[in-house]
Protein backbone atom coordinates (compact mmCIF):
# COMPACT_ATOMS: atom_id res chain seq x y z
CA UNK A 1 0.21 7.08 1.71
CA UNK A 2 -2.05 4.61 3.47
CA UNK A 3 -5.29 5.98 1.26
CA UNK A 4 -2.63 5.31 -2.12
CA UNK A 5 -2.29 1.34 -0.99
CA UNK A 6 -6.10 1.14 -0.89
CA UNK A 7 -6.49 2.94 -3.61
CA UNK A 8 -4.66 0.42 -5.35
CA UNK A 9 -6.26 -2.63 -3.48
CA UNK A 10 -9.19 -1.47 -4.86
CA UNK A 11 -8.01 -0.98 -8.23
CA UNK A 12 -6.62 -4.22 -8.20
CA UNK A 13 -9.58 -5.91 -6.97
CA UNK A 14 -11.98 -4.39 -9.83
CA UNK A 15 -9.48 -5.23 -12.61
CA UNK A 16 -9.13 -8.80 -10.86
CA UNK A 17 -13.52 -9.21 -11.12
CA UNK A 18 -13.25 -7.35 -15.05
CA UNK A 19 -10.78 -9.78 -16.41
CA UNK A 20 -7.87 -7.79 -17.00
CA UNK A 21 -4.92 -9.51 -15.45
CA UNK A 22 -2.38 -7.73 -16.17
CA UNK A 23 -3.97 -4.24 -14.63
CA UNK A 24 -4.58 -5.97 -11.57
CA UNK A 25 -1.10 -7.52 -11.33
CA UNK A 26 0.47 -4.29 -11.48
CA UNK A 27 -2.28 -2.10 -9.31
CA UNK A 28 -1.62 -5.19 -6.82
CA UNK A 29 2.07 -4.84 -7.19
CA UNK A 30 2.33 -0.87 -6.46
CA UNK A 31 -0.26 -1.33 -3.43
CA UNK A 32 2.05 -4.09 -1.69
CA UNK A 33 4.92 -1.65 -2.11
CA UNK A 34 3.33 1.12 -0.86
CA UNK A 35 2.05 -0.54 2.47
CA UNK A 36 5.83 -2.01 3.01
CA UNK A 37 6.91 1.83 2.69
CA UNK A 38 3.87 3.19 5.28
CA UNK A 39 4.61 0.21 8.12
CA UNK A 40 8.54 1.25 7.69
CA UNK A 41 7.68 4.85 8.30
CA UNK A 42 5.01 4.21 10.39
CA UNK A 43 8.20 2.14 12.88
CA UNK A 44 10.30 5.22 11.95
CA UNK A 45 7.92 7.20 13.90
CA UNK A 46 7.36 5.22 16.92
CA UNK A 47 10.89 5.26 16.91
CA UNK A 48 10.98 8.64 17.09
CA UNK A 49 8.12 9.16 19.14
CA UNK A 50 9.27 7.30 22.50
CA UNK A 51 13.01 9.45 22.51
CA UNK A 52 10.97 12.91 22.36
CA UNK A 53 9.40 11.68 25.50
């Protein structure tokens, strides 16, 4: 999921230097979204790491 939000960032970035607004707002849009989903699961599984041990 992580390599999808810089995926994204990098999408975002390119449409940003091209000119084409719009692209970039939404590429920037799905990467923020993506890296709020990876740090909640990546909590979820700290979580869930320290009761197994």
């Amino acid at each position: 999921m992580l390599r999808w939000t810089i995926t994204f960032i990098i999408l975002a970035i390119i449409a940003g230097i091209l000119g084409f607004g719009g692209i970039a707002a939404g590429a920037a849009g799905i990467a923020k979204v993506l890296f709020f989903i990876f740090i909640v699961l990546f909590i979820i599984s700290l979580i869930r790491g320290k009761r197994v041990v």
